[in-house]
C-alpha atoms as a PDB file:
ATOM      1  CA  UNK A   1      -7.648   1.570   7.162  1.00  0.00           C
ATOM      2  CA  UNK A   2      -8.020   3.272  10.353  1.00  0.00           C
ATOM      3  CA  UNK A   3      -9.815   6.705  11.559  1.00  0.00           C
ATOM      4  CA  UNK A   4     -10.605   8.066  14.634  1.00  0.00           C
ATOM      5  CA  UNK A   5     -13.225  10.409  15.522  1.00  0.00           C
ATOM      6  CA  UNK A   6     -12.126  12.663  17.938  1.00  0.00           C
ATOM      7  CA  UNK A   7     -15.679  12.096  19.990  1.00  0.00           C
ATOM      8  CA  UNK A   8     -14.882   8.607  21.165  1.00  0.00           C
ATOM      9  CA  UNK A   9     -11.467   9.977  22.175  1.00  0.00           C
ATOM     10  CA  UNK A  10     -10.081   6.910  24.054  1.00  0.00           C
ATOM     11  CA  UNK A  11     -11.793   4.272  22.267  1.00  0.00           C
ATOM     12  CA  UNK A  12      -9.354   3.914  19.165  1.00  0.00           C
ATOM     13  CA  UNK A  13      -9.900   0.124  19.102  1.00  0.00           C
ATOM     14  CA  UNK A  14     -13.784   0.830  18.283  1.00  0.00           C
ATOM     15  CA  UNK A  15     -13.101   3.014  15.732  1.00  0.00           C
ATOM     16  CA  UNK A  16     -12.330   1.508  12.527  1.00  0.00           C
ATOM     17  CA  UNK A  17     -14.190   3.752   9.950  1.00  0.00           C
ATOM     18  CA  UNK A  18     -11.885   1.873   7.079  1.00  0.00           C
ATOM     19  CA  UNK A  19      -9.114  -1.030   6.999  1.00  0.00           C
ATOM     20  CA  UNK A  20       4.919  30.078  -1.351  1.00  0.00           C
ATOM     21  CA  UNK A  21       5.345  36.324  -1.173  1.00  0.00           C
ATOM     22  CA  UNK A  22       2.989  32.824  -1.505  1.00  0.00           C
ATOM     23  CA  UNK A  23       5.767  30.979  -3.098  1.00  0.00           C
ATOM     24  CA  UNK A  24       8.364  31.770  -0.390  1.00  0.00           C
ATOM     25  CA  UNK A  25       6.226  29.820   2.369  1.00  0.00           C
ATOM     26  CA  UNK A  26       6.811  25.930   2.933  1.00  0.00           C
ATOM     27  CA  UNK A  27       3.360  25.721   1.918  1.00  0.00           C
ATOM     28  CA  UNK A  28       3.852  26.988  -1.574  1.00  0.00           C
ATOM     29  CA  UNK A  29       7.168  25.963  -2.084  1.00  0.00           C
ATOM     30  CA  UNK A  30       8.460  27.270  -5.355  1.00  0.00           C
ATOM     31  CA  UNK A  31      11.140  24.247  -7.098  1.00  0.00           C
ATOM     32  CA  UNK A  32      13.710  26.617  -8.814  1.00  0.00           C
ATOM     33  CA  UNK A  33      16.360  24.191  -9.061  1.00  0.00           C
ATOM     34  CA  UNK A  34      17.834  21.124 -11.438  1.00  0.00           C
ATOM     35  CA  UNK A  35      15.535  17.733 -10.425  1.00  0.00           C
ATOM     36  CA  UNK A  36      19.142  16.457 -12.106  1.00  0.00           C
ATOM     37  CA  UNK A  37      20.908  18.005  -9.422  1.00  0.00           C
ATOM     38  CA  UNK A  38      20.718  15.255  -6.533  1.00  0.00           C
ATOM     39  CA  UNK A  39      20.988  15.666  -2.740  1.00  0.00           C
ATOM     40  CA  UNK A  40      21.664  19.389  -1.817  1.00  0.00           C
ATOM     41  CA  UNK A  41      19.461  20.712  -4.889  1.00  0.00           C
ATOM     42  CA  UNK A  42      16.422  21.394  -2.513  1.00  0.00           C
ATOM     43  CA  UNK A  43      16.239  24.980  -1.598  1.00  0.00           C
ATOM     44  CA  UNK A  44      16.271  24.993   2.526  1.00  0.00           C
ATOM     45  CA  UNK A  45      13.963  26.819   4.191  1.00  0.00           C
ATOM     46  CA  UNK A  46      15.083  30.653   5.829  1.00  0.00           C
ATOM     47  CA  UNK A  47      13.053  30.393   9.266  1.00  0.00           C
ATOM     48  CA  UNK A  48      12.942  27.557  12.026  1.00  0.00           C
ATOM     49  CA  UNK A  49      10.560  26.521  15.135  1.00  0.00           C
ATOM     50  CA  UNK A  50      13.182  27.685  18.178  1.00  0.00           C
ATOM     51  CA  UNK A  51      15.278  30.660  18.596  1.00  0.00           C
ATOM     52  CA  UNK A  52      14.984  33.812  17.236  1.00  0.00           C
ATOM     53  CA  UNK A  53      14.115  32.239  13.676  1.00  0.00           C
ATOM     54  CA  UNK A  54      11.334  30.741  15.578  1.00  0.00           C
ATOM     55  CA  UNK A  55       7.639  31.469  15.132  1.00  0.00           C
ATOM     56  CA  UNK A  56       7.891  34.750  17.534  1.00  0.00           C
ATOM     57  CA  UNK A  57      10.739  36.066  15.564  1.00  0.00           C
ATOM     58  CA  UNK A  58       9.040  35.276  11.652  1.00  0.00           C
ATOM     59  CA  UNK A  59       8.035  38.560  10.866  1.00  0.00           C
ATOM     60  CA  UNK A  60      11.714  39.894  11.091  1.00  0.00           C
ATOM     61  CA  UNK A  61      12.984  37.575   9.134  1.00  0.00           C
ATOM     62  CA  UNK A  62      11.610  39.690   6.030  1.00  0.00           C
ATOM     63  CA  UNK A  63       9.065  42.419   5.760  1.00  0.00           C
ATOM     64  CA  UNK A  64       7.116  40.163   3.197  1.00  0.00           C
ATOM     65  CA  UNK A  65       6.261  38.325   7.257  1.00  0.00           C
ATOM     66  CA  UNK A  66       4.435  41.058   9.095  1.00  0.00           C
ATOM     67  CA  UNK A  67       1.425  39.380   9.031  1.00  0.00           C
ATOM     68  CA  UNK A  68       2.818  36.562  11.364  1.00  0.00           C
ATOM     69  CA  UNK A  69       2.698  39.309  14.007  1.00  0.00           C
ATOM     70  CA  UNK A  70       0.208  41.376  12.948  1.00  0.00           C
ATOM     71  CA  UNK A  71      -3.174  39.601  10.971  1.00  0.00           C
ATOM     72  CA  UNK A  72      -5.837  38.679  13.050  1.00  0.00           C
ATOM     73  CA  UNK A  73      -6.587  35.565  11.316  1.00  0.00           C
ATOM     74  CA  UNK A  74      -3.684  33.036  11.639  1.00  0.00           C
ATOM     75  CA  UNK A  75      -3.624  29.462  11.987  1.00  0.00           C
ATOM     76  CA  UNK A  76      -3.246  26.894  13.191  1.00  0.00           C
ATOM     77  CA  UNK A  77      -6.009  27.124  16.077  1.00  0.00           C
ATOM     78  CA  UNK A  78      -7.898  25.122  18.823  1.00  0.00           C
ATOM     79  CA  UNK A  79     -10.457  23.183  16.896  1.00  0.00           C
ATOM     80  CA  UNK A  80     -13.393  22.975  19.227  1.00  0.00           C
ATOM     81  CA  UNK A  81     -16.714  21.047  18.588  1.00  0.00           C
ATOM     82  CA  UNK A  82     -19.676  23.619  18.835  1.00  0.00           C
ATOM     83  CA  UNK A  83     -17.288  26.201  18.318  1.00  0.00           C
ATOM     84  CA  UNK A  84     -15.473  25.405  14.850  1.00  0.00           C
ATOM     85  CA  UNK A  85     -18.688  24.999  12.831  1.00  0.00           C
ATOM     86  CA  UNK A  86     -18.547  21.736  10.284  1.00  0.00           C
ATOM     87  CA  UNK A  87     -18.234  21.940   6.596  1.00  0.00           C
ATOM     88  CA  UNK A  88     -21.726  22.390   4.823  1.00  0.00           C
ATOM     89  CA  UNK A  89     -20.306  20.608   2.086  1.00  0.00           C
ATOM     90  CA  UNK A  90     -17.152  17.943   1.592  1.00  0.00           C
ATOM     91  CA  UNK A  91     -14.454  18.900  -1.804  1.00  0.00           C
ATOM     92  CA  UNK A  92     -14.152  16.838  -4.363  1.00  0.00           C
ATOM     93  CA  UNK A  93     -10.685  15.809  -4.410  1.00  0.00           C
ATOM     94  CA  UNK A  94      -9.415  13.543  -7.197  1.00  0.00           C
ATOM     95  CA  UNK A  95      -5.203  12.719  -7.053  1.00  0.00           C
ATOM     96  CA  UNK A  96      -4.244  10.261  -9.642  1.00  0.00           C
ATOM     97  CA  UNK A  97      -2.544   7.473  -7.469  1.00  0.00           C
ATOM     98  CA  UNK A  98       1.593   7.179  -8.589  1.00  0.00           C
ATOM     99  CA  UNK A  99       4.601   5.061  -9.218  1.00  0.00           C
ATOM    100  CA  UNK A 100       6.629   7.511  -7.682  1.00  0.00           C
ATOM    101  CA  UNK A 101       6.726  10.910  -6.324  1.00  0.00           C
ATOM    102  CA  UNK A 102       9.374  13.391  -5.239  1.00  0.00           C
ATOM    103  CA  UNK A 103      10.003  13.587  -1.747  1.00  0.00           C
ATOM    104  CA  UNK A 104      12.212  16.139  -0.453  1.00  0.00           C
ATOM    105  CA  UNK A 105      13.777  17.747   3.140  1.00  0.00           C
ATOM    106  CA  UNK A 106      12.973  21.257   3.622  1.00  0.00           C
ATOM    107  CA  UNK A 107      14.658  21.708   6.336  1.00  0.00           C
ATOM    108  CA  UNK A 108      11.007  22.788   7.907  1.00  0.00           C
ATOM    109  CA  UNK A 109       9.476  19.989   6.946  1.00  0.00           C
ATOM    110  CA  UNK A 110       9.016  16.985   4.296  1.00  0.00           C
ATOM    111  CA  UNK A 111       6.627  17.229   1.170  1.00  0.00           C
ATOM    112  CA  UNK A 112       5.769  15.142  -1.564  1.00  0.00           C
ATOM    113  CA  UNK A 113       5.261  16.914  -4.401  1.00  0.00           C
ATOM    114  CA  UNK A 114       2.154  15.870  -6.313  1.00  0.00           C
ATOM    115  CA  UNK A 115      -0.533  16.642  -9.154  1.00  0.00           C
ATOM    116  CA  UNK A 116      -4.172  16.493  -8.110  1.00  0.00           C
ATOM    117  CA  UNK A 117      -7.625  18.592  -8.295  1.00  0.00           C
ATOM    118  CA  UNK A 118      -9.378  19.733  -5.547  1.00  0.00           C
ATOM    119  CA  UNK A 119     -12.617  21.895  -6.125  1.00  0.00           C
ATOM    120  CA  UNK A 120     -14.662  23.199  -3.511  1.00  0.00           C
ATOM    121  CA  UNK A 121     -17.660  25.569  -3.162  1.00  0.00           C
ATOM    122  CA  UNK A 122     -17.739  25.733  -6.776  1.00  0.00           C
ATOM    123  CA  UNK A 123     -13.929  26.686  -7.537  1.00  0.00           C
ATOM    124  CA  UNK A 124     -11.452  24.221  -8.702  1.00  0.00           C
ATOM    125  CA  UNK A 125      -7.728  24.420  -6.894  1.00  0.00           C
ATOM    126  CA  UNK A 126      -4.394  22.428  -8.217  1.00  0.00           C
ATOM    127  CA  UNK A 127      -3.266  20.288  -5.319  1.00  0.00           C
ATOM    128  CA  UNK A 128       0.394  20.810  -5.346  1.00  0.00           C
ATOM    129  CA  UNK A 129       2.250  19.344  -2.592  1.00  0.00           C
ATOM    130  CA  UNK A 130       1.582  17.557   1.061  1.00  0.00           C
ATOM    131  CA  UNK A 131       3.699  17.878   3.881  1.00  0.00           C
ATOM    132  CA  UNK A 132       4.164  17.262   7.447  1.00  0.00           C
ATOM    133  CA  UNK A 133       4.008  18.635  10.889  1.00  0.00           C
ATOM    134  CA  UNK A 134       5.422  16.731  14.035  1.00  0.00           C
ATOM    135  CA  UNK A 135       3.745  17.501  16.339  1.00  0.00           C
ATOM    136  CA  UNK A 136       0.222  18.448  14.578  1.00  0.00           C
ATOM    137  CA  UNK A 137      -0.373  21.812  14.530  1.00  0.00           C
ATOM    138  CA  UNK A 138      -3.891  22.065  15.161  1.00  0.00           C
ATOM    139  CA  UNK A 139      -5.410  21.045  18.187  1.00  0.00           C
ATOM    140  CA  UNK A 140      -9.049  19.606  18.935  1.00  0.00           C
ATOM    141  CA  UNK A 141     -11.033  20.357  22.195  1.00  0.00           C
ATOM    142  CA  UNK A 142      -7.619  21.575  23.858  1.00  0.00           C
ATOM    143  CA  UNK A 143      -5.826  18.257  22.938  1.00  0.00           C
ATOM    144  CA  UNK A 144      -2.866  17.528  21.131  1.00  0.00           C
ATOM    145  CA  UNK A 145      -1.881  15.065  18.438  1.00  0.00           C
ATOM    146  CA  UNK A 146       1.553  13.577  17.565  1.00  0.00           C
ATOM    147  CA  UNK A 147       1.159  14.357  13.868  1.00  0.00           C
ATOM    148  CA  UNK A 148      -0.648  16.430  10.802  1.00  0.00           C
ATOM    149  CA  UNK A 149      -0.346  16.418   7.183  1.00  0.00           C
ATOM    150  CA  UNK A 150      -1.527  19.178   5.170  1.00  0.00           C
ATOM    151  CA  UNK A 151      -2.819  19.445   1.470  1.00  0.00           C
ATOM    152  CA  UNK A 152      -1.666  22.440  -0.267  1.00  0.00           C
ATOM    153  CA  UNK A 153      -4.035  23.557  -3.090  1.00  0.00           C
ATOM    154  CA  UNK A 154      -4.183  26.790  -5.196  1.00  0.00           C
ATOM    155  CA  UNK A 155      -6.594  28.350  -7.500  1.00  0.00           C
ATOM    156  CA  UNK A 156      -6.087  30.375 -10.545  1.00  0.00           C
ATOM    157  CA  UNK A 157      -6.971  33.453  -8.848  1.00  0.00           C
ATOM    158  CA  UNK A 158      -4.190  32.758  -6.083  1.00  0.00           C
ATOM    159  CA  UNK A 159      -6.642  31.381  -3.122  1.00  0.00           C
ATOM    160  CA  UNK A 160      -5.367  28.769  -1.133  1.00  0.00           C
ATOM    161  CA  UNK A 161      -7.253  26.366   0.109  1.00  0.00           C
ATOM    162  CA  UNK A 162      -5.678  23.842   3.077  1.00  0.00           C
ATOM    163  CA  UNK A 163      -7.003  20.334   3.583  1.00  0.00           C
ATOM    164  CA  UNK A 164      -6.105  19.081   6.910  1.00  0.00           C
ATOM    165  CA  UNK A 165      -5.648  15.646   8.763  1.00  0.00           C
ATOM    166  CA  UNK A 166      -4.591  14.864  12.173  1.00  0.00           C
ATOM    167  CA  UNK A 167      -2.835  11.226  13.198  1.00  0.00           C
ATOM    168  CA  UNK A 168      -3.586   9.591  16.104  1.00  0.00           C
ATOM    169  CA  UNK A 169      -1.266   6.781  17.365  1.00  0.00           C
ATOM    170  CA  UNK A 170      -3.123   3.619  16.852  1.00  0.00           C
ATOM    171  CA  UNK A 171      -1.728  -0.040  18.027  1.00  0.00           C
ATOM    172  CA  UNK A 172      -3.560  -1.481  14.468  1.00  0.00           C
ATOM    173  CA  UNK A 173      -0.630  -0.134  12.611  1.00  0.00           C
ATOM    174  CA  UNK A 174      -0.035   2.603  10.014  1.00  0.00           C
ATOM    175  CA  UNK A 175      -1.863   3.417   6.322  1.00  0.00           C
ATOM    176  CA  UNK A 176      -0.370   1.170   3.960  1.00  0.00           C
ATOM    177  CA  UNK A 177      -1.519   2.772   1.427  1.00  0.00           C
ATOM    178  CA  UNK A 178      -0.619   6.324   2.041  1.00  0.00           C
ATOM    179  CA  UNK A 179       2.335   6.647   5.000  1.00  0.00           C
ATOM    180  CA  UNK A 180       3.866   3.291   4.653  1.00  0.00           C
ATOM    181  CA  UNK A 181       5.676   4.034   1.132  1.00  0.00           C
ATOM    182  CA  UNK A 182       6.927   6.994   2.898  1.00  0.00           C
ATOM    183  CA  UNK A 183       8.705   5.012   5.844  1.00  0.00           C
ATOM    184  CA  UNK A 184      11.854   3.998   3.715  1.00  0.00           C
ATOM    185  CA  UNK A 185      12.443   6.766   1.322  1.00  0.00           C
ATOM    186  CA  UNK A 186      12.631   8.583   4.624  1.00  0.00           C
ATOM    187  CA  UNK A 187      16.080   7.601   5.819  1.00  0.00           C
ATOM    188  CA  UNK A 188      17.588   9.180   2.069  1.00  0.00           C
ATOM    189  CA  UNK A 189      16.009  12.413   3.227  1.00  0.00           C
ATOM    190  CA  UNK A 190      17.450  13.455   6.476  1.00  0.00           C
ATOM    191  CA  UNK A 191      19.638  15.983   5.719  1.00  0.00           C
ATOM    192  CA  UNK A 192      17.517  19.131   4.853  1.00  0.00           C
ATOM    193  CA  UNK A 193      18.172  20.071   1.493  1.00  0.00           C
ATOM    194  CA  UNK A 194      18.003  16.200   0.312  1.00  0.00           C
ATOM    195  CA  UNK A 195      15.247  14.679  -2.123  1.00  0.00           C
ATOM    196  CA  UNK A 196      14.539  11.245  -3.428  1.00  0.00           C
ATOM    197  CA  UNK A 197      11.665   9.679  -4.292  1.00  0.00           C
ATOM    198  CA  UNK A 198       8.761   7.350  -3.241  1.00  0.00           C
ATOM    199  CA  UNK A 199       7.716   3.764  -4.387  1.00  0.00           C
ATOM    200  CA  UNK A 200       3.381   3.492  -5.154  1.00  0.00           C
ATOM    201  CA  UNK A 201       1.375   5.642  -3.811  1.00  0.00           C
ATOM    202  CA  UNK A 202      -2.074   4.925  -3.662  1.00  0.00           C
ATOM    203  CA  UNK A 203      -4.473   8.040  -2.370  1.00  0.00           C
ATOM    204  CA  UNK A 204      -8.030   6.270  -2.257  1.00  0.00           C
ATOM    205  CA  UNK A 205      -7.995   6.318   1.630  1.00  0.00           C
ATOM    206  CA  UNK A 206      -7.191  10.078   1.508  1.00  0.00           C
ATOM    207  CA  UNK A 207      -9.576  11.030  -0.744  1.00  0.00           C
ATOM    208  CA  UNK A 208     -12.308   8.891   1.374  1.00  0.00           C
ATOM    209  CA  UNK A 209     -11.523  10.873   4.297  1.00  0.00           C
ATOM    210  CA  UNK A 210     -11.899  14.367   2.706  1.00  0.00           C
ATOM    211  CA  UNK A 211     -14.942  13.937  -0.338  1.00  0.00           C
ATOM    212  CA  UNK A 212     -17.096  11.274   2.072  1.00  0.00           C
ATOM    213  CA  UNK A 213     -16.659  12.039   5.996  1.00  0.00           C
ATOM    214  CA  UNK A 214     -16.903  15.424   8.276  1.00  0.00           C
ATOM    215  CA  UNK A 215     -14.840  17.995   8.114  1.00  0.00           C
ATOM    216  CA  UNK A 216     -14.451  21.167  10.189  1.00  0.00           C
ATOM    217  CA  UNK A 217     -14.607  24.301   8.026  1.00  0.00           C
ATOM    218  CA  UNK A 218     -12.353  27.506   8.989  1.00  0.00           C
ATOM    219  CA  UNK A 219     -10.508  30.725   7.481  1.00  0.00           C
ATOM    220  CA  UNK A 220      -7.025  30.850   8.675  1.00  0.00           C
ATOM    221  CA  UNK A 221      -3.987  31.191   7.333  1.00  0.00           C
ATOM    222  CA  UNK A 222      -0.394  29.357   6.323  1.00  0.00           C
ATOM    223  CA  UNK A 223       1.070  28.146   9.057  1.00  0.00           C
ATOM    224  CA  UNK A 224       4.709  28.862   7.806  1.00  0.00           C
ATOM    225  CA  UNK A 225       5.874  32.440   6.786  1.00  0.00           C
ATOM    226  CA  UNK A 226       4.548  34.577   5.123  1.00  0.00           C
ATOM    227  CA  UNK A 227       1.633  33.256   7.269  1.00  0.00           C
ATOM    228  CA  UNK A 228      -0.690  34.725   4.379  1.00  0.00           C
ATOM    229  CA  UNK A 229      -4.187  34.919   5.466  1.00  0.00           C
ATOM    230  CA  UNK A 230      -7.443  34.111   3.910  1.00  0.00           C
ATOM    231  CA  UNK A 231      -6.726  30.474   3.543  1.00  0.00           C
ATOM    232  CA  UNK A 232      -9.404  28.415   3.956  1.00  0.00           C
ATOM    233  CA  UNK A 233      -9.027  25.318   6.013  1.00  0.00           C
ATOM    234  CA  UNK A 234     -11.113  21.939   5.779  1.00  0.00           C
ATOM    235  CA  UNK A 235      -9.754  19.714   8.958  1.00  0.00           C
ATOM    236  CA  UNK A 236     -10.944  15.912   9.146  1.00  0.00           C
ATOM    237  CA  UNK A 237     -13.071  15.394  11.760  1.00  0.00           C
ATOM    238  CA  UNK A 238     -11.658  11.807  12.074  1.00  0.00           C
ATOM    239  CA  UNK A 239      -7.896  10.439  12.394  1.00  0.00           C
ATOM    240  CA  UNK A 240      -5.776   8.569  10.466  1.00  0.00           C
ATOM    241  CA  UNK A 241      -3.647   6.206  11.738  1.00  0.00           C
ATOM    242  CA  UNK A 242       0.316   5.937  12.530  1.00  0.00           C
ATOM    243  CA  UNK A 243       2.034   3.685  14.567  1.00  0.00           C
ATOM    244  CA  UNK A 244       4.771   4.087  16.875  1.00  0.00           C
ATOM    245  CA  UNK A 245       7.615   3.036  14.887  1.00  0.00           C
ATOM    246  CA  UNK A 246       6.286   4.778  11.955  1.00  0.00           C
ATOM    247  CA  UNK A 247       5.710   8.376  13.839  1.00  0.00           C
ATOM    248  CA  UNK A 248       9.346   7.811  15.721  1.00  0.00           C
ATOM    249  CA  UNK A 249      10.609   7.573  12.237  1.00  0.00           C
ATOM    250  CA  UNK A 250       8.466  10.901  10.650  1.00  0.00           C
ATOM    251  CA  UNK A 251       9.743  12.848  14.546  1.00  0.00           C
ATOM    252  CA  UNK A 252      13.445  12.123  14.188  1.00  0.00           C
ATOM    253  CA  UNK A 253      13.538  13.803  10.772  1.00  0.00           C
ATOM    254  CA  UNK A 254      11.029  16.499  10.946  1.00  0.00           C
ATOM    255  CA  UNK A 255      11.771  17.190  14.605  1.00  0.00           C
ATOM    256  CA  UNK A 256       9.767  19.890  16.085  1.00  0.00           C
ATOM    257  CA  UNK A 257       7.923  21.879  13.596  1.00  0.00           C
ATOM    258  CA  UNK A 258       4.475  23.259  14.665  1.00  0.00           C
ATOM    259  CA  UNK A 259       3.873  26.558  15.208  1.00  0.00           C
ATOM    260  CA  UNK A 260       1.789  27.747  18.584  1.00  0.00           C
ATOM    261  CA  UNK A 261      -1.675  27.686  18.552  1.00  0.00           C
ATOM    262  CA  UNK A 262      -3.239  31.470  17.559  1.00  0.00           C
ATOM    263  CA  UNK A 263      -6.222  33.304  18.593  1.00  0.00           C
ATOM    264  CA  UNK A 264      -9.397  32.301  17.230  1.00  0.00           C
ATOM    265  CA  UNK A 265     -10.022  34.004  13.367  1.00  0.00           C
ATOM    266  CA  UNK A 266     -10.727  37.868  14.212  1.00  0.00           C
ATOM    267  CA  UNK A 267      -9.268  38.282  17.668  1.00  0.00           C
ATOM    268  CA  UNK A 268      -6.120  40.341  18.062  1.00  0.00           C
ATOM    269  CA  UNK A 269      -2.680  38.265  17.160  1.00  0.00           C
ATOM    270  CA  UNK A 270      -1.095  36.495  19.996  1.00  0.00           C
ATOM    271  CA  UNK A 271       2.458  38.737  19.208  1.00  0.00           C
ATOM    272  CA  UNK A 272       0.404  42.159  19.340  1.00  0.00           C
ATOM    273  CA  UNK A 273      -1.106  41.024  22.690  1.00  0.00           C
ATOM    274  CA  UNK A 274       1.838  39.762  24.615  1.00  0.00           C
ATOM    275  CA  UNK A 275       3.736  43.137  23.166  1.00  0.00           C
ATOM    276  CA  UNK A 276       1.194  45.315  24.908  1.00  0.00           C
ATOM    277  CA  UNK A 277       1.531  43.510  27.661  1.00  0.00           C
ATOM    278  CA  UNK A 278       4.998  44.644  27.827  1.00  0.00           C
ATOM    279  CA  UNK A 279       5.963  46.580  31.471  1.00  0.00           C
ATOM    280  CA  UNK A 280       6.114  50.849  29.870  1.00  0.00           C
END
């Protein structure tokens, strides 16, 4: 499969490396609902990326939000090299590969809901979903990407921990292993709310990228409301790959849903500034 390391920016064709409360955030999605139930049985998500349900009106949406406009660690951010400082040490992440997997339209997003075990600085986390972002949320030395996926994994104790991977468009074609089952199932899956499920997955390529090559290491937050902080982030310093058939397809279902890039972790939240900015 192929990566690309965002230092030879430009030169993807030399780059072949290999052939949610928690449980109300997309992130943490919480499935209280009959499996048996068929399309509609997906709860939809309450917020949006535009309008007044829109990132810069989250934290009105319910008081369990405030820290979208308040915390002054939020993600997603501007990756920069130098700045971001790289992961001492890589997780190990084991997911058993499938014969099938839910895959379901949040409205927000899409996730497939999966079983794995992540552990990482000595604490083990339940991998419980992945999901999308079109376009990728993070950005890396001030650029932008035209995809991310995200990793959702959970300890016992409630800590989150976020493994990250940006897509770069590549004319070698998309993962076979891990986006191409997803191509298909996604046109049962456009109405949010919806849910189907995959053919085969196979995860070796994914668990390459995150227990064998660099990673950037930050504390952050979820990206979706309740935009709970203290989530540690591990991003891929490398890309995986997505063609542009494949990301057209992933773009007309999932839209636009990124939120804006926030302050680097400590400095005041972007909402708090740009309200005291206000004319008195």
């Amino acid at each position: 499969m192929l990566f690309q390391n965002p230092t030879f920016l430009g030169a993807i064709a030399s780059t072949l490396l290999l052939s949610t409360s928690f449980v109300q955030g997309v992130c943490l999605h919480n499935h209280r609902r009959n499996l048996q139930a068929g399309p509609g049985s997906v709860p939809i998500s309450n917020f949006s990326y535009i309008g007044v349900t829109g990132p810069l009106g989250w934290a009105g949406l319910d008081p369990a939000n405030v820290k979208c406009s308040t915390a002054n660690v939020q993600s997603p951010i501007n990756i920069e090299h130098g700045v971001v400082p790289p992961s001492p040490t890589n997780p190990q992440l084991s997911i058993p590969d499938v014969l099938s997997a839910e895959f379901e339209n949040l409205g927000s997003t899409v996730e497939v809901v999966i079983n794995g075990t992540t552990i990482f600085e000595g604490k083990t986390y339940t991998l419980k979903q992945y999901h999308f972002h079109t376009p990728a949320e993070h950005l890396i030395d001030g650029q932008f990407y035209p995809m991310e996926v995200h990793f959702v994994n959970i300890a016992s104790d409630g800590s989150i921990l976020v493994l990250a991977a940006l897509f770069e468009l590549s004319p070698f074609g998309t993962n076979e292993n891990f986006l191409y089952p997803l191509l298909a199932p996604l046109y049962a899956i456009t109405k949010p709310g919806s849910s189907t499920t995959t053919g085969p997955l196979i995860f070796s390529d994914i668990t390459y990228l995150f227990n064998i090559l660099p990673l950037f290491k930050y504390t952050g937050s979820l990206t979706t409301p309740p935009c709970t902080d203290g989530v540690i982030f591990l991003v891929a310093n490398s890309f995986l790959p997505i063609s542009l058939e494949a990301f057209l397809q992933f773009k007309n279902v999932l839209k636009f849903n990124a939120r804006y890039v926030q302050n680097a972790p400590g400095e005041e939240n972007l909402v708090e500034v740009a309200a005291g900015q206000l004319p008195k």
